[in-house]
C-alpha atoms as a PDB file:
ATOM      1  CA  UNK A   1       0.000   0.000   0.000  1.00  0.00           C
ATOM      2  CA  UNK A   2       1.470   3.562  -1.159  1.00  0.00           C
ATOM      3  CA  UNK A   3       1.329   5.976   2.202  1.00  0.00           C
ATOM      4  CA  UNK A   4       0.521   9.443   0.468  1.00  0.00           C
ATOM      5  CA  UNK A   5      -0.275  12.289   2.084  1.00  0.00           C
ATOM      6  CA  UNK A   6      -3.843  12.125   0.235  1.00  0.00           C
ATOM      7  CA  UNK A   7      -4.034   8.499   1.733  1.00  0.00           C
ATOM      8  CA  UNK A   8      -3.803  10.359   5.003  1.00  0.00           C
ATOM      9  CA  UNK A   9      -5.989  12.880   4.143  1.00  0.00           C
ATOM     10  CA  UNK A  10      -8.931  10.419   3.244  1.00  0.00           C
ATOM     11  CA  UNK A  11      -8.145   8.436   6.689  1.00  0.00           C
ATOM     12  CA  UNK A  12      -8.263  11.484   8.584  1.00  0.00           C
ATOM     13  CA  UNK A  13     -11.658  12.587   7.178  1.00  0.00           C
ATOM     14  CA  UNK A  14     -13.489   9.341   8.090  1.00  0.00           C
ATOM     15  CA  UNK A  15     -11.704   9.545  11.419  1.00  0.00           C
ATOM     16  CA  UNK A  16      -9.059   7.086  11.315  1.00  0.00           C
ATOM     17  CA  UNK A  17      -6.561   9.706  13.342  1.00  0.00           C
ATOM     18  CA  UNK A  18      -4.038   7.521  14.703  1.00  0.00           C
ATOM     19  CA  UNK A  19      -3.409   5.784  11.187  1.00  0.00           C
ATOM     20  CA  UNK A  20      -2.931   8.976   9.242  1.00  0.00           C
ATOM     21  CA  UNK A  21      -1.034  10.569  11.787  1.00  0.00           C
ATOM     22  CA  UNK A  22       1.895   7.438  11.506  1.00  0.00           C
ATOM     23  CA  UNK A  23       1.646   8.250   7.829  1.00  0.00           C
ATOM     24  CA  UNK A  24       2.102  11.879   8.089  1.00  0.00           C
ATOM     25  CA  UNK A  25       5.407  10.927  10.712  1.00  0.00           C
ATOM     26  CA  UNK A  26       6.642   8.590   8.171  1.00  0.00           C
ATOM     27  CA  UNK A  27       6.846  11.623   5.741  1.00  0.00           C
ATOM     28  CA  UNK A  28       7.877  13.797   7.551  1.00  0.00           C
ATOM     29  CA  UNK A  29       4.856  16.378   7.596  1.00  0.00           C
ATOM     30  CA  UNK A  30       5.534  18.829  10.657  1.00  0.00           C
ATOM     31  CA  UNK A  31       2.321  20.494   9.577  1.00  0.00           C
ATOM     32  CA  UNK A  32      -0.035  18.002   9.525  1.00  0.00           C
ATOM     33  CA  UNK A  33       1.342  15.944  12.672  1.00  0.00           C
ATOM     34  CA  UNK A  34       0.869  19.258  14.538  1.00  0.00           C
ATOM     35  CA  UNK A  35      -2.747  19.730  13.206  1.00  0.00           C
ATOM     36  CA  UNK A  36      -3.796  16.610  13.626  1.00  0.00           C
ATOM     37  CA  UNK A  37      -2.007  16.017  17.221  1.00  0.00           C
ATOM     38  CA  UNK A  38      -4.415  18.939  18.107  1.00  0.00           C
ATOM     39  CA  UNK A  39      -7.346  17.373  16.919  1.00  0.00           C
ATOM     40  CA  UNK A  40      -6.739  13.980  18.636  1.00  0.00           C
ATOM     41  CA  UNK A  41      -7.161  15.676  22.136  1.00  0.00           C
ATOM     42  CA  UNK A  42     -10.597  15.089  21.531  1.00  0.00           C
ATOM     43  CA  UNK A  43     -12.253  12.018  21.328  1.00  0.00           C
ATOM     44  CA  UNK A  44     -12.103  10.310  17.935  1.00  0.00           C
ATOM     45  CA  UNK A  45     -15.306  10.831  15.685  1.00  0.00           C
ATOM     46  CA  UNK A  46     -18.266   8.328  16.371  1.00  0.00           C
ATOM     47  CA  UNK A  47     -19.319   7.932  12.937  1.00  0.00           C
ATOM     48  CA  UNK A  48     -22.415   6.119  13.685  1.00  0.00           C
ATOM     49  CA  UNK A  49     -23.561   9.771  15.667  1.00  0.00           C
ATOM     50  CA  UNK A  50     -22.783  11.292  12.409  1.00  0.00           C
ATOM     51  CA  UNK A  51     -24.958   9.298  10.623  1.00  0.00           C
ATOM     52  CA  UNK A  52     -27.664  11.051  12.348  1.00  0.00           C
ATOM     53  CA  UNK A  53     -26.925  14.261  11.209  1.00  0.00           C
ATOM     54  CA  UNK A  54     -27.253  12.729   7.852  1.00  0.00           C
ATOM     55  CA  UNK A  55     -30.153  14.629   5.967  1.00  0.00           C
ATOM     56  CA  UNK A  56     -28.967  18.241   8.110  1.00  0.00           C
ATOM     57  CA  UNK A  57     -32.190  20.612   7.321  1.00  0.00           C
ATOM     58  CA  UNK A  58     -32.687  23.789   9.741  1.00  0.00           C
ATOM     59  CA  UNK A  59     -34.045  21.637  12.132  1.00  0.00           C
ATOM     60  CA  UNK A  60     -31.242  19.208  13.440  1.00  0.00           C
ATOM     61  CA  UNK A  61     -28.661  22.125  12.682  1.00  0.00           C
ATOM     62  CA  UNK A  62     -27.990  23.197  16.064  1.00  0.00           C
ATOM     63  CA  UNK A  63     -27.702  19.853  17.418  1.00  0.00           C
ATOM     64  CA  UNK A  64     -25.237  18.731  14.906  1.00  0.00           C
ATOM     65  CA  UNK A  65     -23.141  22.278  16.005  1.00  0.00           C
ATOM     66  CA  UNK A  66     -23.531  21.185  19.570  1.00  0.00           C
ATOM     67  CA  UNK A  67     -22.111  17.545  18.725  1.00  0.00           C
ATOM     68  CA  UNK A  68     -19.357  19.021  16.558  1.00  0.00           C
ATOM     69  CA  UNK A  69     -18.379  21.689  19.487  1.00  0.00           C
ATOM     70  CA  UNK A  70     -18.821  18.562  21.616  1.00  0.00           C
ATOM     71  CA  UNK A  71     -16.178  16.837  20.231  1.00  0.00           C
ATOM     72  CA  UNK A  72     -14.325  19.864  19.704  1.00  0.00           C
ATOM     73  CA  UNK A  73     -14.180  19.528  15.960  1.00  0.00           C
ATOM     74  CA  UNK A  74     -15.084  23.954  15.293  1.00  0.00           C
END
C-alpha cells in the first residue's frame, strides 16, 4: 500500500486519526502531525452519531453544532 499524504488525508476525514497521523510521521509532515495532534485531544469521531446528522435541514442544525463543538471539531 502507497502511504501518500492524500491516503492520510482520506483516513483522517473518516476519522481514522491515529493511522494517518503514523503516515504523516513517516513523511515527515511537521504540519499536519501538529494539526492533527491537536485534533486527537478530543475524542475520535463516532461515525455512527454522524450518521444522524445525515439529511442536516434547519431543524437538526444546532444539534449537529452542539455535537461538533462537543467533540471539539469547530
Amino acid at each position: 500500500m502507497f502511504k501518500t499524504k492524500t491516503y492520510a488525508l482520506i483516513l483522517e476525514s473518516q476519522g481514522f486519526f491515529k493511522k494517518a497521523l503514523e503516515i504523516y510521521k513517516e513523511l515527515n509532515s511537521t504540519k499536519d502531525i501538529q494539526r492533527l495532534s491537536k485534533k486527537r485531544e478530543v475524542k475520535e469521531v463516532n461515525i455512527l452519531k454522524l450518521k444522524e446528522f445525515e439529511n442536516i435541514n434547519s431543524n437538526t442544525r444546532y444539534e449537529f453544532e452542539k455535537y461538533l463543538k462537543e467533540i471539539k471539531w469547530i
